[in-house]
C-alpha atoms as a PDB file:
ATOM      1  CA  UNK A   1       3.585  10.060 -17.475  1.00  0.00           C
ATOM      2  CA  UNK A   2       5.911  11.921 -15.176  1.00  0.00           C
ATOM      3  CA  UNK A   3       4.700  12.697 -11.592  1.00  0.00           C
ATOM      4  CA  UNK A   4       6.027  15.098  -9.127  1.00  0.00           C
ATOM      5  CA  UNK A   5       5.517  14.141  -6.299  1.00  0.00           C
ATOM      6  CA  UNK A   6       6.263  15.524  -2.587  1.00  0.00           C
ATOM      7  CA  UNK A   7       5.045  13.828   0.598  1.00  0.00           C
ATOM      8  CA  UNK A   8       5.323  15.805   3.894  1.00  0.00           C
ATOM      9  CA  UNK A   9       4.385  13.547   7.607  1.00  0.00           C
ATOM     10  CA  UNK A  10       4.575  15.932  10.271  1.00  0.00           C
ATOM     11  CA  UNK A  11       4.586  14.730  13.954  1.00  0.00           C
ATOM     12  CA  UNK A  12       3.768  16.953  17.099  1.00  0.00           C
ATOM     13  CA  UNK A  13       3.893  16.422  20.283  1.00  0.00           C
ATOM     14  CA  UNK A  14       2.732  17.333  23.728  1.00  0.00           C
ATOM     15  CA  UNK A  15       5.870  16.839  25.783  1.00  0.00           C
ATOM     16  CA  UNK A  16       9.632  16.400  24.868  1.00  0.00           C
ATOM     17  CA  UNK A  17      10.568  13.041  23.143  1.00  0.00           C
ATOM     18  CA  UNK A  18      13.425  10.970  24.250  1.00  0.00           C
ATOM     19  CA  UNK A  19      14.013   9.102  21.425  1.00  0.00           C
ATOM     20  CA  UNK A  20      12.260   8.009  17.992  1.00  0.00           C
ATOM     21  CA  UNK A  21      12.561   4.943  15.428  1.00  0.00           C
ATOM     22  CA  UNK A  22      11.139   4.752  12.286  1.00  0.00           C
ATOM     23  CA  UNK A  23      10.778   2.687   9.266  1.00  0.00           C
ATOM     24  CA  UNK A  24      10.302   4.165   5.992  1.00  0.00           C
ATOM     25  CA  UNK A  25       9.448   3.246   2.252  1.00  0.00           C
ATOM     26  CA  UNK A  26       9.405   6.324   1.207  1.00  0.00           C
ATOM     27  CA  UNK A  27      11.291   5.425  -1.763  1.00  0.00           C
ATOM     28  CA  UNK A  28       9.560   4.165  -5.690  1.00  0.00           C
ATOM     29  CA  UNK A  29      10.437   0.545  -5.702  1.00  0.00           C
ATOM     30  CA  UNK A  30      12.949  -0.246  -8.845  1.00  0.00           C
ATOM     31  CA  UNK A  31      10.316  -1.768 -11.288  1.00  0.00           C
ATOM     32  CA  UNK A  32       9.951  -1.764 -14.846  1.00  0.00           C
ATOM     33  CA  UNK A  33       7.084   0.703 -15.131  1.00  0.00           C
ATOM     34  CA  UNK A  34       8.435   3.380 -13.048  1.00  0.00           C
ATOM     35  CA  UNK A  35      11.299   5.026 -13.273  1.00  0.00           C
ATOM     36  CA  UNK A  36      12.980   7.446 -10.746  1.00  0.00           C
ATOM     37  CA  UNK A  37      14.277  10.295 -12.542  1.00  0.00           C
ATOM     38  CA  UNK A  38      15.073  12.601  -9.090  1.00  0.00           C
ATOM     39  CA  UNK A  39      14.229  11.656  -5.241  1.00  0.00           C
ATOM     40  CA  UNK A  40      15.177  13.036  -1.906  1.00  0.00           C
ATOM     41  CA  UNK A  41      14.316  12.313   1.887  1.00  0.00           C
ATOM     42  CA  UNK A  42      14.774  15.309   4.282  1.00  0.00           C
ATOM     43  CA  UNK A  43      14.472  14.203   8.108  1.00  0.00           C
ATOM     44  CA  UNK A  44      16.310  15.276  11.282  1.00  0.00           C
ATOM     45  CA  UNK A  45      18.139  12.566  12.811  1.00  0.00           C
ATOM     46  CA  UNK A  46      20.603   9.432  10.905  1.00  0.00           C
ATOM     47  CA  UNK A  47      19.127   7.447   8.330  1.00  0.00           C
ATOM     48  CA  UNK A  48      20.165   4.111   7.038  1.00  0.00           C
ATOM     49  CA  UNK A  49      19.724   2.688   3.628  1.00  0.00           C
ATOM     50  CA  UNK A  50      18.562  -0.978   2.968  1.00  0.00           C
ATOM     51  CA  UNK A  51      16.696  -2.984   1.006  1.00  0.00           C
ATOM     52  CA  UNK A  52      14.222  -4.847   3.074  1.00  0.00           C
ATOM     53  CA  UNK A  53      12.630  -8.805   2.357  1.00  0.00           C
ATOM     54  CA  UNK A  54      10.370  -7.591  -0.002  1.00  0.00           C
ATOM     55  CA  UNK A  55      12.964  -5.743  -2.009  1.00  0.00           C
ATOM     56  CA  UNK A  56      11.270  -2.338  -0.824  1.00  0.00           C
ATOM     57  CA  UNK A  57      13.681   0.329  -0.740  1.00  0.00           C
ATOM     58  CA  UNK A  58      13.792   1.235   2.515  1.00  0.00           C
ATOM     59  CA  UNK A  59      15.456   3.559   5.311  1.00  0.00           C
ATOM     60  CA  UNK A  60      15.812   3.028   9.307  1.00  0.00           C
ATOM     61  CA  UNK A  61      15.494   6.859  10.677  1.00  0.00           C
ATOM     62  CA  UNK A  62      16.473   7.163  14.605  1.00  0.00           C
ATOM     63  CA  UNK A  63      16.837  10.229  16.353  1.00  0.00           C
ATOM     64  CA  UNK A  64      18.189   9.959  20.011  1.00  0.00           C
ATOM     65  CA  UNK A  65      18.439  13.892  20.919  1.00  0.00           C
ATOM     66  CA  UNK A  66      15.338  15.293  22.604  1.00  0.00           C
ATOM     67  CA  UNK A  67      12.745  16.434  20.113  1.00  0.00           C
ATOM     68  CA  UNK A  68       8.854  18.023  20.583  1.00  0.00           C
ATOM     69  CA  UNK A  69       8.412  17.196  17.046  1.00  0.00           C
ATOM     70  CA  UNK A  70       9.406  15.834  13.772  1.00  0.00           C
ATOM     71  CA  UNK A  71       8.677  16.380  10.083  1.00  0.00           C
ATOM     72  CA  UNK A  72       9.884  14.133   7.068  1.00  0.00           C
ATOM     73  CA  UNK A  73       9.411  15.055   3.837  1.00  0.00           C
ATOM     74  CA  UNK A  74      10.045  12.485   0.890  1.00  0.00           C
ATOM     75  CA  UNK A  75       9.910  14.313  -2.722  1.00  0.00           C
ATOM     76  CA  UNK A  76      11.089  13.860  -6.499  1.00  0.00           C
ATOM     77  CA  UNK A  77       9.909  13.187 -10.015  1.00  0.00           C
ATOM     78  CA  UNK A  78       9.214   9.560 -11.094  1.00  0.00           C
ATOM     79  CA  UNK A  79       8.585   7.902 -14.962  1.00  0.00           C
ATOM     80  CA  UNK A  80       5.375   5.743 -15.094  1.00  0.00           C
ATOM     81  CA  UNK A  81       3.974   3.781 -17.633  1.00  0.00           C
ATOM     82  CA  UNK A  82       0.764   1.699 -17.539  1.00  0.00           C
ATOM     83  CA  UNK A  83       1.398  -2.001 -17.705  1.00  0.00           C
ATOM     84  CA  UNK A  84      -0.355  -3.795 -20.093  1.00  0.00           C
ATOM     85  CA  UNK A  85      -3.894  -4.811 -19.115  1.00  0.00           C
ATOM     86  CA  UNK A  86      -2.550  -4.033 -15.323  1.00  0.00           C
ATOM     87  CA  UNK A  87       0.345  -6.558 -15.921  1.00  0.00           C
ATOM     88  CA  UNK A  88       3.982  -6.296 -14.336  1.00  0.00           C
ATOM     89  CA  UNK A  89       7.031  -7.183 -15.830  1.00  0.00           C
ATOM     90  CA  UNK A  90       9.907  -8.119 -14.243  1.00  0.00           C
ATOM     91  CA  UNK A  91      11.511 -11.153 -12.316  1.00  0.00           C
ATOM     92  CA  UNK A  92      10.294 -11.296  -8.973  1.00  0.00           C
ATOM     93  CA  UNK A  93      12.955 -13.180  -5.985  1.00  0.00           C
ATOM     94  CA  UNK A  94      10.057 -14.508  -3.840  1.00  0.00           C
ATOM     95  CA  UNK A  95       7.640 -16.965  -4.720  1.00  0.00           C
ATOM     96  CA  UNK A  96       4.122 -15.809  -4.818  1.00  0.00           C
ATOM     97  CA  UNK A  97       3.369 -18.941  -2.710  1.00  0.00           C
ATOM     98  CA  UNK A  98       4.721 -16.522   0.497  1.00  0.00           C
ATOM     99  CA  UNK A  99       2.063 -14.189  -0.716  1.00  0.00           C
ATOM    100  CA  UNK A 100      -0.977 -17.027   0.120  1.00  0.00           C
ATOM    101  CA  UNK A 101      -0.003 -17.069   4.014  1.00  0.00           C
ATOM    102  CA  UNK A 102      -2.625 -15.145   5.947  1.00  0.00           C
ATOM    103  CA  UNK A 103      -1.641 -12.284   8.624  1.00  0.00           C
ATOM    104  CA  UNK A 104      -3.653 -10.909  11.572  1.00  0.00           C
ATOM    105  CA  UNK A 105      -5.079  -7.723   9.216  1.00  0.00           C
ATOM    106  CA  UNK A 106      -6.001 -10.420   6.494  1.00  0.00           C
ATOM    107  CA  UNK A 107      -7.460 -13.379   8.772  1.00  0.00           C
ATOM    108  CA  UNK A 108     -10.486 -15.282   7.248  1.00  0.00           C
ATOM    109  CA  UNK A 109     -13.946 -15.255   8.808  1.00  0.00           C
ATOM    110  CA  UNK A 110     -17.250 -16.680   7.734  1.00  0.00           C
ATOM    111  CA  UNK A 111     -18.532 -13.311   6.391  1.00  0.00           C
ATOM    112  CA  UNK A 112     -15.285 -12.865   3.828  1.00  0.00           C
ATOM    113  CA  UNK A 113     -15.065 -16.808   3.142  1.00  0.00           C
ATOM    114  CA  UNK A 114     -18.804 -16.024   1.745  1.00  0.00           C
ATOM    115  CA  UNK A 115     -17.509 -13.234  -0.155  1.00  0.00           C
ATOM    116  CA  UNK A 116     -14.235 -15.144  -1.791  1.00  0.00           C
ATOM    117  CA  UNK A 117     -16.777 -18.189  -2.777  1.00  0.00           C
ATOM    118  CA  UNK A 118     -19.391 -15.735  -4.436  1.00  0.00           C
ATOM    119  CA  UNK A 119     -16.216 -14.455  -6.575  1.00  0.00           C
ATOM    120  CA  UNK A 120     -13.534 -17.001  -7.120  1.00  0.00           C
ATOM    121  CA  UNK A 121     -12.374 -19.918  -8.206  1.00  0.00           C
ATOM    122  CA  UNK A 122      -9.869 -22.675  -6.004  1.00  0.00           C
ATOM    123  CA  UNK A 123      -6.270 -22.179  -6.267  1.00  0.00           C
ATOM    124  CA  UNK A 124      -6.358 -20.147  -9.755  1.00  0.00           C
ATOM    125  CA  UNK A 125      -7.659 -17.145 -10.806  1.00  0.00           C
ATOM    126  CA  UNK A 126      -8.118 -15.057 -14.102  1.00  0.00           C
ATOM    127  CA  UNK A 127      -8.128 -11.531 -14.210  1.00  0.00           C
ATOM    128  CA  UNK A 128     -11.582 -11.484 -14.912  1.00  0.00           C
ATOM    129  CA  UNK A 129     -12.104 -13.310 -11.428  1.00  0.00           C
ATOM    130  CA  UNK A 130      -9.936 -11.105  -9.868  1.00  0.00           C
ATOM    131  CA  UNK A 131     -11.830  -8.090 -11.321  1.00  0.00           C
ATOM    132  CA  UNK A 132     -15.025  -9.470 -10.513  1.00  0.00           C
ATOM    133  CA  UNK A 133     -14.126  -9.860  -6.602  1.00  0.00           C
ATOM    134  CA  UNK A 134     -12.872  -6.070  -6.593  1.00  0.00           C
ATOM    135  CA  UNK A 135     -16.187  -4.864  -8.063  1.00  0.00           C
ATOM    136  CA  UNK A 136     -18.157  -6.475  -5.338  1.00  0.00           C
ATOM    137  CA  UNK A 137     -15.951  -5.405  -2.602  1.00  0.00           C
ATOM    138  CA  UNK A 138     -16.182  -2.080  -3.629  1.00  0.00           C
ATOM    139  CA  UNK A 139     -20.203  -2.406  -3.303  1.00  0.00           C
ATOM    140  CA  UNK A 140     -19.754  -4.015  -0.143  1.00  0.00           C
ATOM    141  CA  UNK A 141     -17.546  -1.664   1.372  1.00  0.00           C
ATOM    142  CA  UNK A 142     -18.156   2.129   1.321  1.00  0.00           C
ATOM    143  CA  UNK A 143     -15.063   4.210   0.750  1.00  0.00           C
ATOM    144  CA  UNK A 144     -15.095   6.573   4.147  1.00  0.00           C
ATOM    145  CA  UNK A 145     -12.285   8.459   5.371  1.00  0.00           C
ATOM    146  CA  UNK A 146     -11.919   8.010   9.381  1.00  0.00           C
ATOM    147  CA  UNK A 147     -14.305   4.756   9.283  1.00  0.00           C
ATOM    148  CA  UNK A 148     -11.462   2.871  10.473  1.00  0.00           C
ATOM    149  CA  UNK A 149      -7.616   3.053  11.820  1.00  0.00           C
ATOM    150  CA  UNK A 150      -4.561   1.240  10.704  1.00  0.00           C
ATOM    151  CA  UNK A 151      -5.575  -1.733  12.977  1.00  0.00           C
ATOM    152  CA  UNK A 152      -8.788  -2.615  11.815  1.00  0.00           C
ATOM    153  CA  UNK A 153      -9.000  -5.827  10.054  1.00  0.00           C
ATOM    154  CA  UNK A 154     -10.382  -7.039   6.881  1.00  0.00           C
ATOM    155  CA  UNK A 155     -13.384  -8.372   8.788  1.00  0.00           C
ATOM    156  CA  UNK A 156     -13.839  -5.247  10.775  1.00  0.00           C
ATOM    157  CA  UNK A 157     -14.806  -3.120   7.774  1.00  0.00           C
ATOM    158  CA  UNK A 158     -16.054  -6.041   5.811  1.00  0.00           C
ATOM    159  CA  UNK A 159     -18.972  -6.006   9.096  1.00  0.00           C
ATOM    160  CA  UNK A 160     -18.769  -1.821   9.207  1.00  0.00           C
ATOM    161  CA  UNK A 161     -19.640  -1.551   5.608  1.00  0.00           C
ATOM    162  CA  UNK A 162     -16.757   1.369   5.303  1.00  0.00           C
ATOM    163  CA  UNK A 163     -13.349   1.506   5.305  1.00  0.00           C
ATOM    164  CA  UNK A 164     -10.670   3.410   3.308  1.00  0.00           C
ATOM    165  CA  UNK A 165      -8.040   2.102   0.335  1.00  0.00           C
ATOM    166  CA  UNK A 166      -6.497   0.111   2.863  1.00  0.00           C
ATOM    167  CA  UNK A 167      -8.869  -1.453   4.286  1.00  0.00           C
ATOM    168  CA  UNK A 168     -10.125  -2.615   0.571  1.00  0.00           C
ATOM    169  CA  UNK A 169      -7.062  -3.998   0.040  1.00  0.00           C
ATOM    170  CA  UNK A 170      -6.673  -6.459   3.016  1.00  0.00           C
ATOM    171  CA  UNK A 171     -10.436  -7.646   2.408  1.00  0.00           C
ATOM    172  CA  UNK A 172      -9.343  -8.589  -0.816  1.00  0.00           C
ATOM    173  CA  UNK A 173      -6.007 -10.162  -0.027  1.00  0.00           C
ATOM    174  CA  UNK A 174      -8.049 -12.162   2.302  1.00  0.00           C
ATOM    175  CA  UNK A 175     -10.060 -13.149  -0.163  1.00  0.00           C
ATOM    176  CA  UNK A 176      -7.630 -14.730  -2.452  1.00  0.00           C
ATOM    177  CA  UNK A 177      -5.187 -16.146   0.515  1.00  0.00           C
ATOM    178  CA  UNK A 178      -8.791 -18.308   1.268  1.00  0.00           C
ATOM    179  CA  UNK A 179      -8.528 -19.917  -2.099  1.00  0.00           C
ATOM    180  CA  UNK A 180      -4.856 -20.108  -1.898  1.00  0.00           C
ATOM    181  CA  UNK A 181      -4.415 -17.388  -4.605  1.00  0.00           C
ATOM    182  CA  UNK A 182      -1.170 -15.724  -4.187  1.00  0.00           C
ATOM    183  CA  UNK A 183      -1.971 -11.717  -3.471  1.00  0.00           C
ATOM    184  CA  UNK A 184      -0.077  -9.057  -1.908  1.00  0.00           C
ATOM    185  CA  UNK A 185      -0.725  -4.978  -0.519  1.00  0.00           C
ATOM    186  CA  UNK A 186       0.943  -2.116  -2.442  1.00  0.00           C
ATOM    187  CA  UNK A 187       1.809   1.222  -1.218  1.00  0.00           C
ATOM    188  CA  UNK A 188       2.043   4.087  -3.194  1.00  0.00           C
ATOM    189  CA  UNK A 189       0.589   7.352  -4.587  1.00  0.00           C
ATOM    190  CA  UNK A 190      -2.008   8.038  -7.296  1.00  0.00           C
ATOM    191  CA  UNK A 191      -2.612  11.144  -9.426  1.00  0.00           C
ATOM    192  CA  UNK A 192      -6.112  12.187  -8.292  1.00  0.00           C
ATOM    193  CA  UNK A 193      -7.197  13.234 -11.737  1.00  0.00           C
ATOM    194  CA  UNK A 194      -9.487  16.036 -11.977  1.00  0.00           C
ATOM    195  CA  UNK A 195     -10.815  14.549  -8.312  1.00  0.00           C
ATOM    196  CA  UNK A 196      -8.413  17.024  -6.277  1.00  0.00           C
ATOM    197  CA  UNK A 197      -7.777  14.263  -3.426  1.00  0.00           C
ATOM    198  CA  UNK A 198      -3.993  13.890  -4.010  1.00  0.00           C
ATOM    199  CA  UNK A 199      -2.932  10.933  -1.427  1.00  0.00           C
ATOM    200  CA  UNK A 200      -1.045   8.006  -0.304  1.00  0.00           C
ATOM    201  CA  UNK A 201      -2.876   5.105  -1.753  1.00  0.00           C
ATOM    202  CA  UNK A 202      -2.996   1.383  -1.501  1.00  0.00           C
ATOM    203  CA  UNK A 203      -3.693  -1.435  -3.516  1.00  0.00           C
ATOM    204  CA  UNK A 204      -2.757  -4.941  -4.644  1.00  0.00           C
ATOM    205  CA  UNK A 205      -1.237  -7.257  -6.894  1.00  0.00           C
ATOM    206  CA  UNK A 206      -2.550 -11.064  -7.667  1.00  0.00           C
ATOM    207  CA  UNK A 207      -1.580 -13.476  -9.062  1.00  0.00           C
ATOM    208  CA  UNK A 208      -3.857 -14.326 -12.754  1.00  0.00           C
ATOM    209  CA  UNK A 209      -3.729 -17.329 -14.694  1.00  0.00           C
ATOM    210  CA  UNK A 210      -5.025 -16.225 -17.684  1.00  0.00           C
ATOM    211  CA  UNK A 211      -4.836 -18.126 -21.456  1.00  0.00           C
ATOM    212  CA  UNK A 212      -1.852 -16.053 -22.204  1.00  0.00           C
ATOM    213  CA  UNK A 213      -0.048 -14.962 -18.954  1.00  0.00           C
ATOM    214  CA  UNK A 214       0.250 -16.030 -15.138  1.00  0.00           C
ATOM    215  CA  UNK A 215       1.876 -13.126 -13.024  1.00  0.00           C
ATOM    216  CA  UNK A 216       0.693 -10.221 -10.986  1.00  0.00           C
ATOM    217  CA  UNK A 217      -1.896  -8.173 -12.289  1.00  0.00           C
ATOM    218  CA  UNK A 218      -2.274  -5.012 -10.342  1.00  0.00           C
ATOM    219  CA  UNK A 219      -5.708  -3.906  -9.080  1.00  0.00           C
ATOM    220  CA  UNK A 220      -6.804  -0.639  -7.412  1.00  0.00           C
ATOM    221  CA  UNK A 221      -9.883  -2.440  -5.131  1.00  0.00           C
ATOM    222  CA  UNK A 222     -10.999   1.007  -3.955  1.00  0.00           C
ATOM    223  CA  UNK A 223     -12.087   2.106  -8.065  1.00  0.00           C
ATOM    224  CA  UNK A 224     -12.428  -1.213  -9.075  1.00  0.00           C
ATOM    225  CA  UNK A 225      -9.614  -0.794 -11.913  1.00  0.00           C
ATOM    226  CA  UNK A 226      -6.550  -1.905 -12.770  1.00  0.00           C
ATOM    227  CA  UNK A 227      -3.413   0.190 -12.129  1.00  0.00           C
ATOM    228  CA  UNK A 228      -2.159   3.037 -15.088  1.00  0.00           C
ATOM    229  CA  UNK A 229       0.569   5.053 -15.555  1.00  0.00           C
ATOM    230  CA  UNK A 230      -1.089   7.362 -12.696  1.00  0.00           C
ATOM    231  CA  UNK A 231       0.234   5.214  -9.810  1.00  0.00           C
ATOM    232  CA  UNK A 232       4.077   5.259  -8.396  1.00  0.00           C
ATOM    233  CA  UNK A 233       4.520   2.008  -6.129  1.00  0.00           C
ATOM    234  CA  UNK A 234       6.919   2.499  -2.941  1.00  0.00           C
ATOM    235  CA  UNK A 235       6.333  -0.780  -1.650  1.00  0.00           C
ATOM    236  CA  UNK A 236       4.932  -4.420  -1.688  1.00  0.00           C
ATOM    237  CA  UNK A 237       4.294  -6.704   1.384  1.00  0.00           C
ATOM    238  CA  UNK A 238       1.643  -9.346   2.790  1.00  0.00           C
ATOM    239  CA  UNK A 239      -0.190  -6.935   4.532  1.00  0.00           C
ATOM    240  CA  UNK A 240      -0.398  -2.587   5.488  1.00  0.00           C
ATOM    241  CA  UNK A 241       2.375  -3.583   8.481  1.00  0.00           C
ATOM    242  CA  UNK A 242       4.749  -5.014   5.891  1.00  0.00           C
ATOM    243  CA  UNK A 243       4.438  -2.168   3.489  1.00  0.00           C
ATOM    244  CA  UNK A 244       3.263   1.054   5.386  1.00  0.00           C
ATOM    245  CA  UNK A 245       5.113   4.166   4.210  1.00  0.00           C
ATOM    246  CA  UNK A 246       6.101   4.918   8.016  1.00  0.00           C
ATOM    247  CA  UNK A 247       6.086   2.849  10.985  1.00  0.00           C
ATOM    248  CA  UNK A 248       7.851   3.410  14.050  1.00  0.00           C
ATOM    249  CA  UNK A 249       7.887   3.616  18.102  1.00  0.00           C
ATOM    250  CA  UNK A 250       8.785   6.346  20.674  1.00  0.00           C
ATOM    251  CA  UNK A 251       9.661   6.983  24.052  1.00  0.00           C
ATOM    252  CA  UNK A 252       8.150  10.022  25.840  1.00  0.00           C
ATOM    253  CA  UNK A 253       6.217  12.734  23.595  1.00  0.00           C
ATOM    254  CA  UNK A 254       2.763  12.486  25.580  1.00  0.00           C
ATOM    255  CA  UNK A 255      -0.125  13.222  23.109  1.00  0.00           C
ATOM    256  CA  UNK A 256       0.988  12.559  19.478  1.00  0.00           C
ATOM    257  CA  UNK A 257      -0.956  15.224  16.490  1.00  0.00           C
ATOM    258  CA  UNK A 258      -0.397  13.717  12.612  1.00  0.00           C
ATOM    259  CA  UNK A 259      -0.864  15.711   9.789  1.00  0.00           C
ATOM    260  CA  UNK A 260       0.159  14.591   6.565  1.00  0.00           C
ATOM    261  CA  UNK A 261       0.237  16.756   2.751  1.00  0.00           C
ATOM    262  CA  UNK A 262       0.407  14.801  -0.261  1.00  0.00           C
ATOM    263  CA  UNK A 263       0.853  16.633  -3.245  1.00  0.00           C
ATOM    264  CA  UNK A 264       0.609  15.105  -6.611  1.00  0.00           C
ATOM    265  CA  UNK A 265       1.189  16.974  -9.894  1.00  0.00           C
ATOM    266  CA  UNK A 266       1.443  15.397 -13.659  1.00  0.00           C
ATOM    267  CA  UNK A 267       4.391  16.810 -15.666  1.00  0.00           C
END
């Protein structure tokens, strides 16, 4: 499948900013099953290039001129295909063992501990066990939009009963870094489909031990599915801080207004 895809984040502001920094992956990750044919980030300001830890591609925007506002818009077209039965290919640098380490979004509490125990095994999983602890998160959590903000933990909407994609995702990472099951947060975009919610999306990969394979399997909590040819990944990390698409800090600006326009359309 080919997507076009084309991301706008617009930022407005109350007073004059002094000066902004942000981090962005904003850019498809180089993996087997996706393939960037075109891609382009337009921002004010200078922009460097890197790869970060996680092999994200990944730019370091600063602008240091006064600003009331600021609008970056990431676009292209990108190859997809589905990995087989949700399977990646690829050598991976890091050892999933980094991927088992717990983070402050992802800490364990007596309420998820339940949940991992009534799902999984200790220290392996199959995909089947991995699939199983989706479904019930997905019953456990309601998807709502606005439930909860980008510092809300795992337990926090595992005790709300709502959350959004990313909040499904760091329930179930904590899940498997309880039974020391290697599992890490994706960032991305999915084709909504005939749904008509075209978005930034997250989801995760863990690790499966199954008769025939160990490696990541990647799982979309929030349907309960594994990941297709509809999904372009921009980045992997331990948790939504490693791996948001934009992260950043300001001086000045007074009240901040987001708005952000995904647009997703299947060539």
């Amino acid at each position: 499948m080919r997507l076009s895809i084309r991301h706008l984040t617009k930022y407005e502001y109350t007073a004059p900013l002094a000066y902004t920094i942000q981090q962005l992956h904003l850019t498809p990750r180089v993996e087997a099953q996706q393939h960037v044919l075109a891609w382009s980030i337009s921002t004010p300001g200078q922009v460097h290039a890197y790869t970060d830890a996680y092999g994200n591609q990944s730019h370091m925007l600063t602008l240091s001129a006064p600003h009331a506002g600021l609008a970056i818009v990431a676009c292209g077209l990108v190859e997809t295909t589905a990995p087989p039965q949700g399977r990646l290919a690829g050598d991976d640098s890091l050892s999933p063992l980094i991927y088992t380490v717990s983070t402050r979004l992802t800490e364990p509490t007596p309420g998820i501990l339940q949940l991992a125990a009534a799902c999984l095994p200790d220290g392996k999983a199959q995909t089947k066990h991995l699939m199983a602890l989706a479904e019930h998160i997905f019953g456990a959590v309601q998807y709502q939009s606005g439930a909860t903000d980008v510092f809300s933990t795992a337990s926090d909407a595992l005790e709300l009963g709502q959350g959004v994609c990313q909040d499904h995702a760091h329930l179930f990472l904590a899940c498997c870094h309880a039974h020391g099951i290697p599992a890490r947060y994706v960032s991305g975009y999915i084709d909504p489909g005939n749904s008509g919610h075209a978005a930034s999306h997250a989801w995760v990969d863990a690790w499966a031990e199954d008769g025939d394979y160990a490696g990541w399997v990647s799982i979309d909590v929030t349907h309960a599915r594994l990941m297709t040819d509809a999904y372009c990944r921009l980045a992997i990390g331990r948790d939504y801080d490693a791996a948001a698409p934009i992260r950043g800090v300001r001086r000045g600006g007074g009240v901040e207004s987001l708005s952000v326009d995904v647009q997703i359309v299947p060539q």
